[in-house]
Structures are given as C-alpha cells and as structure tokens.
PDB file of N, CA and C in Angstrom:
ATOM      1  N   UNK A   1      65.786 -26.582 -17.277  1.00  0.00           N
ATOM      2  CA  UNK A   1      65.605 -25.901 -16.017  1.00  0.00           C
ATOM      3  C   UNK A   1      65.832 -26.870 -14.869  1.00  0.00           C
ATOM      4  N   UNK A   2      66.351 -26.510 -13.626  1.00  0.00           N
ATOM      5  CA  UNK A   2      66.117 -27.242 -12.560  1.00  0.00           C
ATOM      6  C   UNK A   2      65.915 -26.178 -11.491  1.00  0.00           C
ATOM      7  N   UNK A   3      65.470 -27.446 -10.091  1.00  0.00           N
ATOM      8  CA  UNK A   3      64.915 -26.582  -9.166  1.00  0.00           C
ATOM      9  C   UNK A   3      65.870 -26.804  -7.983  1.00  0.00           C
ATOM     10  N   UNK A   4      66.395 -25.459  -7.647  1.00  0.00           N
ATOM     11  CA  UNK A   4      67.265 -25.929  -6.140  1.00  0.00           C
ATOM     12  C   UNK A   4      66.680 -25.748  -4.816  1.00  0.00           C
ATOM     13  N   UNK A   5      66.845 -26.662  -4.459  1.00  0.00           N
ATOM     14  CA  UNK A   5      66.506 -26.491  -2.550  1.00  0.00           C
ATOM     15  C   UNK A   5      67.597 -26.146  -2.173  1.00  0.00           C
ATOM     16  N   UNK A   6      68.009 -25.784  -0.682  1.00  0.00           N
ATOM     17  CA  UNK A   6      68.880 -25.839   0.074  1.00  0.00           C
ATOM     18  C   UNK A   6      68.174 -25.429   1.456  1.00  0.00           C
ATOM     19  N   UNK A   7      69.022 -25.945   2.131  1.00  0.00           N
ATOM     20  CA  UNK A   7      68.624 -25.916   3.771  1.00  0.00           C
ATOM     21  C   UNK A   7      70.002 -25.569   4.521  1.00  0.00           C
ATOM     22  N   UNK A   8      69.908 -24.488   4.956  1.00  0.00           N
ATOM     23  CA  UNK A   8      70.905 -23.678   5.755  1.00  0.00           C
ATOM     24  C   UNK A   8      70.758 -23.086   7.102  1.00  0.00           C
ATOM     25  N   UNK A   9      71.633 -22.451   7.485  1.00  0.00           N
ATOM     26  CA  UNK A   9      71.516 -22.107   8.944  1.00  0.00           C
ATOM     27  C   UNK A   9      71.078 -20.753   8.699  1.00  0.00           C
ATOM     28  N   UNK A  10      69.796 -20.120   9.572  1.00  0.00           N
ATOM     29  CA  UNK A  10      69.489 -18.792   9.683  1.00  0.00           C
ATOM     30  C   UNK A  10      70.359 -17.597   9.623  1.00  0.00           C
ATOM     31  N   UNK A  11      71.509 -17.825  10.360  1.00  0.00           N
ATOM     32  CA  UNK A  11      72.609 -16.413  10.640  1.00  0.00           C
ATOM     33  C   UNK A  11      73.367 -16.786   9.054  1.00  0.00           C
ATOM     34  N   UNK A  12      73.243 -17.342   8.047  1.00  0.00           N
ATOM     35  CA  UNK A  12      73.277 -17.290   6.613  1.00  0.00           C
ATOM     36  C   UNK A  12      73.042 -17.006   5.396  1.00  0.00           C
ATOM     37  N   UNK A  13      71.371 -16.672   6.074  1.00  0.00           N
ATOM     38  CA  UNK A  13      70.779 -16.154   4.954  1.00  0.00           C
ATOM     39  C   UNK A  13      70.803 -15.005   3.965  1.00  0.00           C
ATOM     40  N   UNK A  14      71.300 -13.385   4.934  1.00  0.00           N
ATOM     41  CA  UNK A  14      71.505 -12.769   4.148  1.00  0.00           C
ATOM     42  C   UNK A  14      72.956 -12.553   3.488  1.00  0.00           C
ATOM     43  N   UNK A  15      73.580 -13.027   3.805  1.00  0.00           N
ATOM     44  CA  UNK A  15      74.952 -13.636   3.043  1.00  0.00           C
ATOM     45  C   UNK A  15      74.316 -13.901   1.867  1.00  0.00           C
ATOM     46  N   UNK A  16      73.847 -15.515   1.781  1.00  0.00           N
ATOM     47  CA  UNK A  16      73.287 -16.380   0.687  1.00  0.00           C
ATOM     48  C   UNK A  16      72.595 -15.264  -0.285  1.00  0.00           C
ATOM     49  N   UNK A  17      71.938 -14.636   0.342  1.00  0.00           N
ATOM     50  CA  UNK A  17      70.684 -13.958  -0.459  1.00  0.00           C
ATOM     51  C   UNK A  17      71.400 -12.923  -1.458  1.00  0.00           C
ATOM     52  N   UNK A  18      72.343 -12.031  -0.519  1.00  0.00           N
ATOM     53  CA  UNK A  18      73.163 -10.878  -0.991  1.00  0.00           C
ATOM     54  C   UNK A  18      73.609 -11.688  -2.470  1.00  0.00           C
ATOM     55  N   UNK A  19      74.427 -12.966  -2.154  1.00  0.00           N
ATOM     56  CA  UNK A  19      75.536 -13.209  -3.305  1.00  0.00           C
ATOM     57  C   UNK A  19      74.567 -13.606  -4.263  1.00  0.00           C
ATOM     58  N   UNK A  20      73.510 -14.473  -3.885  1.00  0.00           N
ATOM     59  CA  UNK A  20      72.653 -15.017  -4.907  1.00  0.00           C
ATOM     60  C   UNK A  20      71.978 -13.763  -5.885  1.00  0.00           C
ATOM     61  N   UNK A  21      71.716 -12.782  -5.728  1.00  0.00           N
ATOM     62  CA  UNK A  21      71.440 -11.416  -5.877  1.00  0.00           C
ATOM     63  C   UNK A  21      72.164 -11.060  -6.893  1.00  0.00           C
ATOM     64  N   UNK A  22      73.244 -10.852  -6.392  1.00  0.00           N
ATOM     65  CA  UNK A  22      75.122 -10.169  -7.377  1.00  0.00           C
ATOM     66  C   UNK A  22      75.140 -11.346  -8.622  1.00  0.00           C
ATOM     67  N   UNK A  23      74.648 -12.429  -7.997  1.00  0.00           N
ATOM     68  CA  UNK A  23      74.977 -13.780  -8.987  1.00  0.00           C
ATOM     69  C   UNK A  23      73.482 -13.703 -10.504  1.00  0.00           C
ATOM     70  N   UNK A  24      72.959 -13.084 -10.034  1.00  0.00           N
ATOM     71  CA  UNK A  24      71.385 -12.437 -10.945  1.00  0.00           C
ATOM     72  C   UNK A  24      70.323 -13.762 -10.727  1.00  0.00           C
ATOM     73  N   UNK A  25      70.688 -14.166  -9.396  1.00  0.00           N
ATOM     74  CA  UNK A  25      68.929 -15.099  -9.352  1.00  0.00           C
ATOM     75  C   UNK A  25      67.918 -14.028  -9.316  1.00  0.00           C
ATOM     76  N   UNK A  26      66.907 -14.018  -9.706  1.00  0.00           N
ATOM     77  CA  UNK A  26      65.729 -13.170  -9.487  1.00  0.00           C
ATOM     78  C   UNK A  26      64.339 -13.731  -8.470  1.00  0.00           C
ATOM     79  N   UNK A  27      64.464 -15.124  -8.553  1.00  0.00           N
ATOM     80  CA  UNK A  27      63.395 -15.504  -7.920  1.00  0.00           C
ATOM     81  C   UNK A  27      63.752 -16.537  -6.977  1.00  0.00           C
ATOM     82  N   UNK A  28      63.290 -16.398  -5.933  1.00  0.00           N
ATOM     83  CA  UNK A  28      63.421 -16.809  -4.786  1.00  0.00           C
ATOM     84  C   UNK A  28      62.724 -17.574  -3.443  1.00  0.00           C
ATOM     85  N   UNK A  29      62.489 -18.135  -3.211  1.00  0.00           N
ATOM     86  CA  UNK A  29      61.494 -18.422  -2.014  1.00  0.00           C
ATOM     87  C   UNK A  29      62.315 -19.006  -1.108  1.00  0.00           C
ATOM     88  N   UNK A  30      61.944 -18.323   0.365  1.00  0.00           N
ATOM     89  CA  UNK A  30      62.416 -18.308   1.614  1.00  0.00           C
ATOM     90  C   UNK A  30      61.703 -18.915   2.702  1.00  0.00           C
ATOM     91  N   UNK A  31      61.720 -20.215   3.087  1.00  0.00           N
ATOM     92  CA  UNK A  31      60.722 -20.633   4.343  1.00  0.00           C
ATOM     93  C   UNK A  31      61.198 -21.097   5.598  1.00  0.00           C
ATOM     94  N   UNK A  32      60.965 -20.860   6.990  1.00  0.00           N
ATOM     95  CA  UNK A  32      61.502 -21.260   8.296  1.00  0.00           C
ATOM     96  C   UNK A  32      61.034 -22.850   8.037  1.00  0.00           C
ATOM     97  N   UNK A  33      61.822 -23.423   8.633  1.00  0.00           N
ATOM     98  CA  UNK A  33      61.918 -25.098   8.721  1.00  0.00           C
ATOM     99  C   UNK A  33      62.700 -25.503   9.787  1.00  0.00           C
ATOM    100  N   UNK A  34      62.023 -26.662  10.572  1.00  0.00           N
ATOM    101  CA  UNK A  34      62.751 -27.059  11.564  1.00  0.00           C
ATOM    102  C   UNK A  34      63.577 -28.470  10.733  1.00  0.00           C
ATOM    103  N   UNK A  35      64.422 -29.323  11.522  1.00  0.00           N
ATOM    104  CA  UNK A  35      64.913 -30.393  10.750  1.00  0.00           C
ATOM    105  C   UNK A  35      65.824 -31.140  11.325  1.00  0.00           C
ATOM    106  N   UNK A  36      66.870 -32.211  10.927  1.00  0.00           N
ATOM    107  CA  UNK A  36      67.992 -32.330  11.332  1.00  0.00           C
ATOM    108  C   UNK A  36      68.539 -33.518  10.532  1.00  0.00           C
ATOM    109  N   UNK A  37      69.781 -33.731  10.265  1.00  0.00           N
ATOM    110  CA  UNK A  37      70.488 -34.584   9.321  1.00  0.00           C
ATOM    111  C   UNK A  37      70.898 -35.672  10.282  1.00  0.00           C
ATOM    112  N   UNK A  38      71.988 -36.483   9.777  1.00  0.00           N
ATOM    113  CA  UNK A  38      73.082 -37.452  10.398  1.00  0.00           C
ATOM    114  C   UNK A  38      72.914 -37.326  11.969  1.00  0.00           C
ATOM    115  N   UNK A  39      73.054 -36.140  12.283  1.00  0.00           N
ATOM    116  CA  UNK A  39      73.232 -35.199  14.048  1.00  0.00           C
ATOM    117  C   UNK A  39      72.054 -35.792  14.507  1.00  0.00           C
ATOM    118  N   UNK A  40      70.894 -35.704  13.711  1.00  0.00           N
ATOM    119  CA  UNK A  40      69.878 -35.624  14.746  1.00  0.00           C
ATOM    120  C   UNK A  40      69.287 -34.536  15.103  1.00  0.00           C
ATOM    121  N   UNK A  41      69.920 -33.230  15.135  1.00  0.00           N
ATOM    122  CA  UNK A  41      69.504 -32.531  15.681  1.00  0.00           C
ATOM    123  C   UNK A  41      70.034 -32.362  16.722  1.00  0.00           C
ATOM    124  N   UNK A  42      70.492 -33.186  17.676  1.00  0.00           N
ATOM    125  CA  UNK A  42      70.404 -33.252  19.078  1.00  0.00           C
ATOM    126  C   UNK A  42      71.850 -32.343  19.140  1.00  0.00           C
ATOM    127  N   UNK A  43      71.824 -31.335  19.595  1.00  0.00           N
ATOM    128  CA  UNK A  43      73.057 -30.631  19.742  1.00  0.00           C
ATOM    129  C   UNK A  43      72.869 -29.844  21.519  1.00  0.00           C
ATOM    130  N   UNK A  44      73.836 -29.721  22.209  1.00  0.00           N
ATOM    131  CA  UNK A  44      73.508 -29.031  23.649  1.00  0.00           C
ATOM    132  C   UNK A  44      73.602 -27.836  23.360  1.00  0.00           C
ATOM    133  N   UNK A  45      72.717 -26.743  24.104  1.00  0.00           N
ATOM    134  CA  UNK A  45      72.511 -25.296  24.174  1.00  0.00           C
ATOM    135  C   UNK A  45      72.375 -25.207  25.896  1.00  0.00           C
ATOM    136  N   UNK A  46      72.836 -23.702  25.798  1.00  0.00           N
ATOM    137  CA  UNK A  46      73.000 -23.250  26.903  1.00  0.00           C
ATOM    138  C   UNK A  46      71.874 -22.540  27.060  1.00  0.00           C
ATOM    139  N   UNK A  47      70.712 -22.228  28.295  1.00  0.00           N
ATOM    140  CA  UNK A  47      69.752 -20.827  29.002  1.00  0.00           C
ATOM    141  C   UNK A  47      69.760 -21.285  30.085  1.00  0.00           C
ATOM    142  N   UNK A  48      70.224 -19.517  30.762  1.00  0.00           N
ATOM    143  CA  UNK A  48      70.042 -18.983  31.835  1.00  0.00           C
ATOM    144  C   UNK A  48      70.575 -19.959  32.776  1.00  0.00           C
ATOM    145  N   UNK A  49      72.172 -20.417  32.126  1.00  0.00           N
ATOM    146  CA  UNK A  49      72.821 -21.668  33.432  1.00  0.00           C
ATOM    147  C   UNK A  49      72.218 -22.855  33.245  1.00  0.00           C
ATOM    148  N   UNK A  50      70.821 -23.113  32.547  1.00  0.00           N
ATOM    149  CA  UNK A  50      70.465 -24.351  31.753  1.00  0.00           C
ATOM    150  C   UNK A  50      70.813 -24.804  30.769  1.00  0.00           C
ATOM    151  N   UNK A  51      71.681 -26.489  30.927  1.00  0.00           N
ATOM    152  CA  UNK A  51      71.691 -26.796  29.693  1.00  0.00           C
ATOM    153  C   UNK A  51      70.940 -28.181  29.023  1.00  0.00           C
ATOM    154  N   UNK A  52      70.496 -27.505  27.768  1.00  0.00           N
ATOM    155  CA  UNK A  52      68.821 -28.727  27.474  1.00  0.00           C
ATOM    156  C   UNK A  52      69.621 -29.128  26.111  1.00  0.00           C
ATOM    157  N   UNK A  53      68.644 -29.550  25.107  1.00  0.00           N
ATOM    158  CA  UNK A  53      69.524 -30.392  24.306  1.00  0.00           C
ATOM    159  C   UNK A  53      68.145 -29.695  22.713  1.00  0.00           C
ATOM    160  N   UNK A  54      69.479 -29.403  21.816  1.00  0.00           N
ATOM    161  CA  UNK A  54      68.172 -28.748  20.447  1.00  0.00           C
ATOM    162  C   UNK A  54      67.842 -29.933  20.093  1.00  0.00           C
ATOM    163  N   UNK A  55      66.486 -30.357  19.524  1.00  0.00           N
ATOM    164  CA  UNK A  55      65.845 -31.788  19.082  1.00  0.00           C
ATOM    165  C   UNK A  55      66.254 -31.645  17.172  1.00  0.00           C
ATOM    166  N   UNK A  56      65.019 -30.157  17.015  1.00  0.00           N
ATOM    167  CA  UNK A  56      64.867 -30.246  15.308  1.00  0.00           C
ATOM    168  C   UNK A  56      65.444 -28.840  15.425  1.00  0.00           C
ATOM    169  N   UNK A  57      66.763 -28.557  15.151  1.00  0.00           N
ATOM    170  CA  UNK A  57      67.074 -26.809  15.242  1.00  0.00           C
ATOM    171  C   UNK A  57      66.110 -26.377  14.176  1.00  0.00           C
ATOM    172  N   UNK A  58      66.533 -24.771  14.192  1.00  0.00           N
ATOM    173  CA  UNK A  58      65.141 -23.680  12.970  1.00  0.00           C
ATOM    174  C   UNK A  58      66.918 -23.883  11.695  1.00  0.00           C
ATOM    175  N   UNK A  59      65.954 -24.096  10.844  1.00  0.00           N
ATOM    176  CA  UNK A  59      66.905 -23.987   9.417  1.00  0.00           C
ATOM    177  C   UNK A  59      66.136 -22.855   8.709  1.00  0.00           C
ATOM    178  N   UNK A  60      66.278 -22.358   7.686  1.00  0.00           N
ATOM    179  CA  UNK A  60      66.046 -21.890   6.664  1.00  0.00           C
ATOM    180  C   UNK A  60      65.934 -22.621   5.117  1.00  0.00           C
ATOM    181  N   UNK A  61      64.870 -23.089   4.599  1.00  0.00           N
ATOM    182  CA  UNK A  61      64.747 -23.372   2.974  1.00  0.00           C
ATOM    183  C   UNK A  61      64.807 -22.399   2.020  1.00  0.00           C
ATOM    184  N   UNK A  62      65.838 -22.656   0.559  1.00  0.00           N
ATOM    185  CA  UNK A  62      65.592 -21.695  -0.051  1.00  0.00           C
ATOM    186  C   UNK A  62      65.296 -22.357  -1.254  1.00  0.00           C
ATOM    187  N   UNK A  63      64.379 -22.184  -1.633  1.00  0.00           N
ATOM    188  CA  UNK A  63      63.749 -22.536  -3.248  1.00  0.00           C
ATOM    189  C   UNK A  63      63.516 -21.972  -4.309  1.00  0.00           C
ATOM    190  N   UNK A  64      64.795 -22.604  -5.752  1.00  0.00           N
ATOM    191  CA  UNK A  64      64.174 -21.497  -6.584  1.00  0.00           C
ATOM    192  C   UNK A  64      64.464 -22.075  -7.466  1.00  0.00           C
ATOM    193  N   UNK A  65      64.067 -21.634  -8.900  1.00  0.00           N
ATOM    194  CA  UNK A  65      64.218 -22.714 -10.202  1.00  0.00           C
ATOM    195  C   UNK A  65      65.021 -21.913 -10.899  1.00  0.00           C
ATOM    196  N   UNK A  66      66.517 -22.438 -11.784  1.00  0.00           N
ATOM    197  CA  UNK A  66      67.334 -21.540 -12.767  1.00  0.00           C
ATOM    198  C   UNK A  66      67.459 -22.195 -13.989  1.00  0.00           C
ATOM    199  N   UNK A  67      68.295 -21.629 -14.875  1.00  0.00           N
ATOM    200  CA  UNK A  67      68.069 -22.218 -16.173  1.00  0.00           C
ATOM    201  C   UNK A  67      69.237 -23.456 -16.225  1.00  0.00           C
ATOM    202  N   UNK A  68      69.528 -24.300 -17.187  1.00  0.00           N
ATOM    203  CA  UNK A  68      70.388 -24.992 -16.838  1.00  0.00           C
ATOM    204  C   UNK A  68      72.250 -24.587 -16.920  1.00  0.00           C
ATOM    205  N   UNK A  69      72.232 -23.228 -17.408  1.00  0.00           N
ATOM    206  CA  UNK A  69      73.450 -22.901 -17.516  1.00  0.00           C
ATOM    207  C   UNK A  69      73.776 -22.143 -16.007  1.00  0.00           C
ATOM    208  N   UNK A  70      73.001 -21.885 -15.278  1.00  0.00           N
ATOM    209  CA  UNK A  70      73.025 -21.220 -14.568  1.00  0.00           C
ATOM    210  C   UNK A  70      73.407 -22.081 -12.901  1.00  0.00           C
ATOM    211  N   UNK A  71      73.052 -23.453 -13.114  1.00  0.00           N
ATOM    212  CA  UNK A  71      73.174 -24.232 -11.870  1.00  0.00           C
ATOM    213  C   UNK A  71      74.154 -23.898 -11.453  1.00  0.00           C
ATOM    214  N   UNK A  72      75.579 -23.978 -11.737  1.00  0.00           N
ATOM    215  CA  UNK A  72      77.026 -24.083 -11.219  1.00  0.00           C
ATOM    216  C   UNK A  72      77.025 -22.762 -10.379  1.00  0.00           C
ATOM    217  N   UNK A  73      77.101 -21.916 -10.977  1.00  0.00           N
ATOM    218  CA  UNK A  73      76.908 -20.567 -10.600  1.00  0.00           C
ATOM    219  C   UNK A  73      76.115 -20.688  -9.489  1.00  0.00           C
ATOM    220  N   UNK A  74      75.194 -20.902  -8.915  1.00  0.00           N
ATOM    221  CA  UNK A  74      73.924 -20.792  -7.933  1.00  0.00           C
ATOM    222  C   UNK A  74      74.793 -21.602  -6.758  1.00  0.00           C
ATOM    223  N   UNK A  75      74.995 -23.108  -7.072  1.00  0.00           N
ATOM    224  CA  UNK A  75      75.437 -24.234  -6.252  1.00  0.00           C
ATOM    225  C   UNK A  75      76.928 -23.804  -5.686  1.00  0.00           C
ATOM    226  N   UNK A  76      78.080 -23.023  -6.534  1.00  0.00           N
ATOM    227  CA  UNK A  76      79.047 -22.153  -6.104  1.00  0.00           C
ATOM    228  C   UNK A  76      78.763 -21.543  -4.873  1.00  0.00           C
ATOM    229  N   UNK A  77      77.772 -20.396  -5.736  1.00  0.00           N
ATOM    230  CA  UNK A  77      77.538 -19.318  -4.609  1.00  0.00           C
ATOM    231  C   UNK A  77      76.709 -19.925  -3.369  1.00  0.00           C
ATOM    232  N   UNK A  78      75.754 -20.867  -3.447  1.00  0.00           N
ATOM    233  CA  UNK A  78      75.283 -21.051  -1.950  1.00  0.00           C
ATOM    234  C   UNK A  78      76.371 -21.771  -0.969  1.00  0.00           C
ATOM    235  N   UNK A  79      77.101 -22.648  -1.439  1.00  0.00           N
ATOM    236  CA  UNK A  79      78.171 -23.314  -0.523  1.00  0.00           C
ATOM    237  C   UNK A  79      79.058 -22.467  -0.559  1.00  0.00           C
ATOM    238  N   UNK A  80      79.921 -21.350  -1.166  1.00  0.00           N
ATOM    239  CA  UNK A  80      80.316 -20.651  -0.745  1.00  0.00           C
ATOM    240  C   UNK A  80      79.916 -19.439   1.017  1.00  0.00           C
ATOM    241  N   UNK A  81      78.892 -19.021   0.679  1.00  0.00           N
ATOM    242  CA  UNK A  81      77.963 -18.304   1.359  1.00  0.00           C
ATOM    243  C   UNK A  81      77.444 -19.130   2.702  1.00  0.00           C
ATOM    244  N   UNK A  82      77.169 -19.971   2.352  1.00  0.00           N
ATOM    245  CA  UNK A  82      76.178 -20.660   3.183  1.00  0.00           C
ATOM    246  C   UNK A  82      77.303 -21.708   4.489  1.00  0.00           C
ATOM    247  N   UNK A  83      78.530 -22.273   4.096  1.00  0.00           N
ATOM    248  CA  UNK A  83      79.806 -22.597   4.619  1.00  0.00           C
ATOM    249  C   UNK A  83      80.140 -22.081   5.609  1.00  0.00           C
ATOM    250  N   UNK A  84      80.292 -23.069   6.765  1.00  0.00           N
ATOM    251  CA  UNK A  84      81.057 -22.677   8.147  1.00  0.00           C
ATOM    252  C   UNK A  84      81.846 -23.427   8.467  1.00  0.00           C
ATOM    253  N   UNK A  85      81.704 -24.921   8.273  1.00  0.00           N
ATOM    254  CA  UNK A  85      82.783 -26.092   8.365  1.00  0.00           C
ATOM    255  C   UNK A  85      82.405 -26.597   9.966  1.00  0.00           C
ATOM    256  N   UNK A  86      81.302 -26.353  10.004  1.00  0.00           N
ATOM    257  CA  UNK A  86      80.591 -26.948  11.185  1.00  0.00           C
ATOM    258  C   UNK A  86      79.623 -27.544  11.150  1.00  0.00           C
ATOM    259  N   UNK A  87      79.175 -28.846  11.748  1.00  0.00           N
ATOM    260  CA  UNK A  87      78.331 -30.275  11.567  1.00  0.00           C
ATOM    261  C   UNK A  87      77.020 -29.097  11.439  1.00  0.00           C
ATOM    262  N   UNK A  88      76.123 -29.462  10.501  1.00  0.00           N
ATOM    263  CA  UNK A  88      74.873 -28.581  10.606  1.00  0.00           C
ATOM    264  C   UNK A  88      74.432 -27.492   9.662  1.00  0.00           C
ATOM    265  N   UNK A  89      75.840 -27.363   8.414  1.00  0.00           N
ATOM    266  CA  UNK A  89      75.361 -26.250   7.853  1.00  0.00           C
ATOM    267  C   UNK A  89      74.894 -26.261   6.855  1.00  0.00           C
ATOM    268  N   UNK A  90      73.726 -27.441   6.503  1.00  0.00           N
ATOM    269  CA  UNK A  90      72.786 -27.894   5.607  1.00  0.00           C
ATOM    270  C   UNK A  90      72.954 -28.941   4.426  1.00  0.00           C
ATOM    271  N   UNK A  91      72.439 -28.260   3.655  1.00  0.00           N
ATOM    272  CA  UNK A  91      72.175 -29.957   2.143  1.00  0.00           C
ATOM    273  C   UNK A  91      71.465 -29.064   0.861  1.00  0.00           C
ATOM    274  N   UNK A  92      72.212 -28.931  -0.042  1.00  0.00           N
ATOM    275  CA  UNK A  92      71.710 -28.778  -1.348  1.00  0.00           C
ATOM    276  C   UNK A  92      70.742 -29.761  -2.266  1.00  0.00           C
ATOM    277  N   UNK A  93      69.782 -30.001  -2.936  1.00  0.00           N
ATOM    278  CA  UNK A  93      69.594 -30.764  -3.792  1.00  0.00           C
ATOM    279  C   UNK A  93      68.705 -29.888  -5.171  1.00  0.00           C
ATOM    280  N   UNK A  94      69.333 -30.930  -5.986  1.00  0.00           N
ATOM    281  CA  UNK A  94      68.895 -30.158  -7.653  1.00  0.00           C
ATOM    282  C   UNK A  94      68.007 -30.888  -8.301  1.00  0.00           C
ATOM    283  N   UNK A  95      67.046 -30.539  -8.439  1.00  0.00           N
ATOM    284  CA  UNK A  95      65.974 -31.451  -9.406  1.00  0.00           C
ATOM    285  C   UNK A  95      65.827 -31.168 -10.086  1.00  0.00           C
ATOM    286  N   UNK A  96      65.224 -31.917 -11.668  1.00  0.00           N
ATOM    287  CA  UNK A  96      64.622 -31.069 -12.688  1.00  0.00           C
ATOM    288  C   UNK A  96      63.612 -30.543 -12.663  1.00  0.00           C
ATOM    289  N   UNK A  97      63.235 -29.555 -13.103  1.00  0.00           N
ATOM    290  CA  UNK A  97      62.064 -29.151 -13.268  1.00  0.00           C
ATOM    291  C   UNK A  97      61.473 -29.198 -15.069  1.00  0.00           C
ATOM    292  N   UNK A  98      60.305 -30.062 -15.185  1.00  0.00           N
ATOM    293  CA  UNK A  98      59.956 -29.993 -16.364  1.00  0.00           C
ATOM    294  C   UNK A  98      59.254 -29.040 -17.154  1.00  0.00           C
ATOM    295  N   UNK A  99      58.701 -27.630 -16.597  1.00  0.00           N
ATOM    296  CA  UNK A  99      58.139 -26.515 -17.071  1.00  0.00           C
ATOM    297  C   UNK A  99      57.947 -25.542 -15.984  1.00  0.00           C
ATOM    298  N   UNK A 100      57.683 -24.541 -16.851  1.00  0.00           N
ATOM    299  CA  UNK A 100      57.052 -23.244 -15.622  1.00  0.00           C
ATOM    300  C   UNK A 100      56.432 -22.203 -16.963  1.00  0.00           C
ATOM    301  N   UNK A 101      55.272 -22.067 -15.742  1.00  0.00           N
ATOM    302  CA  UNK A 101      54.265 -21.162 -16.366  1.00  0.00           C
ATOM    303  C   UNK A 101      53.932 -20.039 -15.912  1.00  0.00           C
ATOM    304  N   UNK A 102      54.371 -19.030 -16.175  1.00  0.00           N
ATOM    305  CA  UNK A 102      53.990 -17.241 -15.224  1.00  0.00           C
ATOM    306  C   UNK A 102      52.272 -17.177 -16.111  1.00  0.00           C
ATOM    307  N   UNK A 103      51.199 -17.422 -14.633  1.00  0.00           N
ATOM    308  CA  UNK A 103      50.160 -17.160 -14.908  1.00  0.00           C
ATOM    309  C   UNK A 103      49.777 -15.727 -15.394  1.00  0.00           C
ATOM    310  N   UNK A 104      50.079 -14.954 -15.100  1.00  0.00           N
ATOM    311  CA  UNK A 104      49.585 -13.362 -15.642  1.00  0.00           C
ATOM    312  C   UNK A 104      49.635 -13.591 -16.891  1.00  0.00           C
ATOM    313  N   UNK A 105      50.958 -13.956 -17.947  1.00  0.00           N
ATOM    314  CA  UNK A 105      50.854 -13.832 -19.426  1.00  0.00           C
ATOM    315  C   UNK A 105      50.572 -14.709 -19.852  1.00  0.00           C
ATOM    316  N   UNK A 106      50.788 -16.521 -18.842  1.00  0.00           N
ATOM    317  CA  UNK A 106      50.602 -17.708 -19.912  1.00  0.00           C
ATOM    318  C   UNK A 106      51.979 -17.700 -20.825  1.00  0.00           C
ATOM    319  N   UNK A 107      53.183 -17.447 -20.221  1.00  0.00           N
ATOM    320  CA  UNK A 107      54.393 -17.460 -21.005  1.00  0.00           C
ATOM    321  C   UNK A 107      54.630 -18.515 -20.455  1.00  0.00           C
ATOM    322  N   UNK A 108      55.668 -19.589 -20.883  1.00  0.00           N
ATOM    323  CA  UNK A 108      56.024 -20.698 -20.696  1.00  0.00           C
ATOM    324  C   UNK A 108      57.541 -21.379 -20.781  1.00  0.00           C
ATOM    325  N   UNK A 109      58.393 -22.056 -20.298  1.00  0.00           N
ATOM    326  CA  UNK A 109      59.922 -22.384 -20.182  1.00  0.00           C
ATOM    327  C   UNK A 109      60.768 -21.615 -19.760  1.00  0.00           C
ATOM    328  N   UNK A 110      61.979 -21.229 -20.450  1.00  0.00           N
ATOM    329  CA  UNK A 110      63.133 -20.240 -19.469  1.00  0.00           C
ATOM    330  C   UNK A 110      62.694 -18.526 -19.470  1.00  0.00           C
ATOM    331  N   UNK A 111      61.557 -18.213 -20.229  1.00  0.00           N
ATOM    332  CA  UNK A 111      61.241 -16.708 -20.410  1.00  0.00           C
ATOM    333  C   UNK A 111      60.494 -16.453 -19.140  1.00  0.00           C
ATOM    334  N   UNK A 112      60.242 -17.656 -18.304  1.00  0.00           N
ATOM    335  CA  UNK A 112      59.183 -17.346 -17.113  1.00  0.00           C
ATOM    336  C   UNK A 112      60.100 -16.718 -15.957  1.00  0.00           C
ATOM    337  N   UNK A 113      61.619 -17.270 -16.278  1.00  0.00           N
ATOM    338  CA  UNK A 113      62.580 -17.282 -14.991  1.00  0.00           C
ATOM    339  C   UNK A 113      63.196 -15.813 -15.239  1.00  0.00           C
TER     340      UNK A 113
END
C-alpha cells in the first residue's frame, strides 16, 4: 500500500476528484491548506485597482491510501487533472504506508481500501 498526498490549486479539484472517481479511488480526504513552494508564494493580485502581493496562496490537500498496483493510475490521473503549466500547480508525494485498519470490522491490509 502507499499513501498519496498532493497539493493543488482549488479551481482543480473537481476535475481531480471527477477523474480520480472514473479511475475507482474510493477513499479520499480533502483539506484547505495555505502554502507555497520555490515561489514563495509571493505572487501579485489585483482588488478593487489594488495591487498587494499573495504571501501563502489557499491550496487544496488530497490524501488517500491505494494499493500498490494502483499508484500509476492515481499519479497519471492527478497530474493529468491537476496540470496547467503554470508556476504553482502543486507537488505529489508517495509514501508507504505499512497497514490499515477499518475499525468497525477490525479488517486489516488491502481489504480495508
């Protein structure tokens, strides 16, 4: 099993989500996150004829654990999906995960996912 993060841009998500969906992830977790890579963050925005400067823009995290045949497939579809070709449009990373346990039954390894 491993566990993927990714950190993407908000106007992405339901893209990501849709394909990840079609692609048969089932489980998912979605959290607002501020952040910033290489950039900094520091990017100029425009209000109301003001222009100020973004520090930590809002990203989106998506966290979820798949089996190991399944990584390519997942890591495809989020850089597919998730892709604009503009400084900012996040960072994948894959870890292992050494177990998982669905508390309701006490089932244990890839039958949990």
């Amino acid at each position: 099993m491993k566990r993927i993060e990714a950190i993407i841009r908000p106007l992405r998500l339901e893209a990501v989500k849709t394909a990840l969906a079609e692609a048969g992830v089932a489980g998912l977790t979605v959290s607002d996150v501020r952040g910033s890579g290489r950039s900094r963050g520091q990017r100029p925005g425009l209000f109301r004829g003001e222009e100020y400067v973004i520090r930590l823009p809002p990203k989106i995290k998506l966290e979820m654990t798949v089996r190991d045949e399944d990584v390519e497939t997942v890591l495809e579809t989020i850089l597919e999906q998730a892709r604009t070709g503009e400084e900012g449009d996040g960072k994948i990373f894959v870890l292992p995960a050494a177990d998982a346990l669905r508390i309701r039954t006490g089932e244990t390894g890839d039958t949990v996912l």
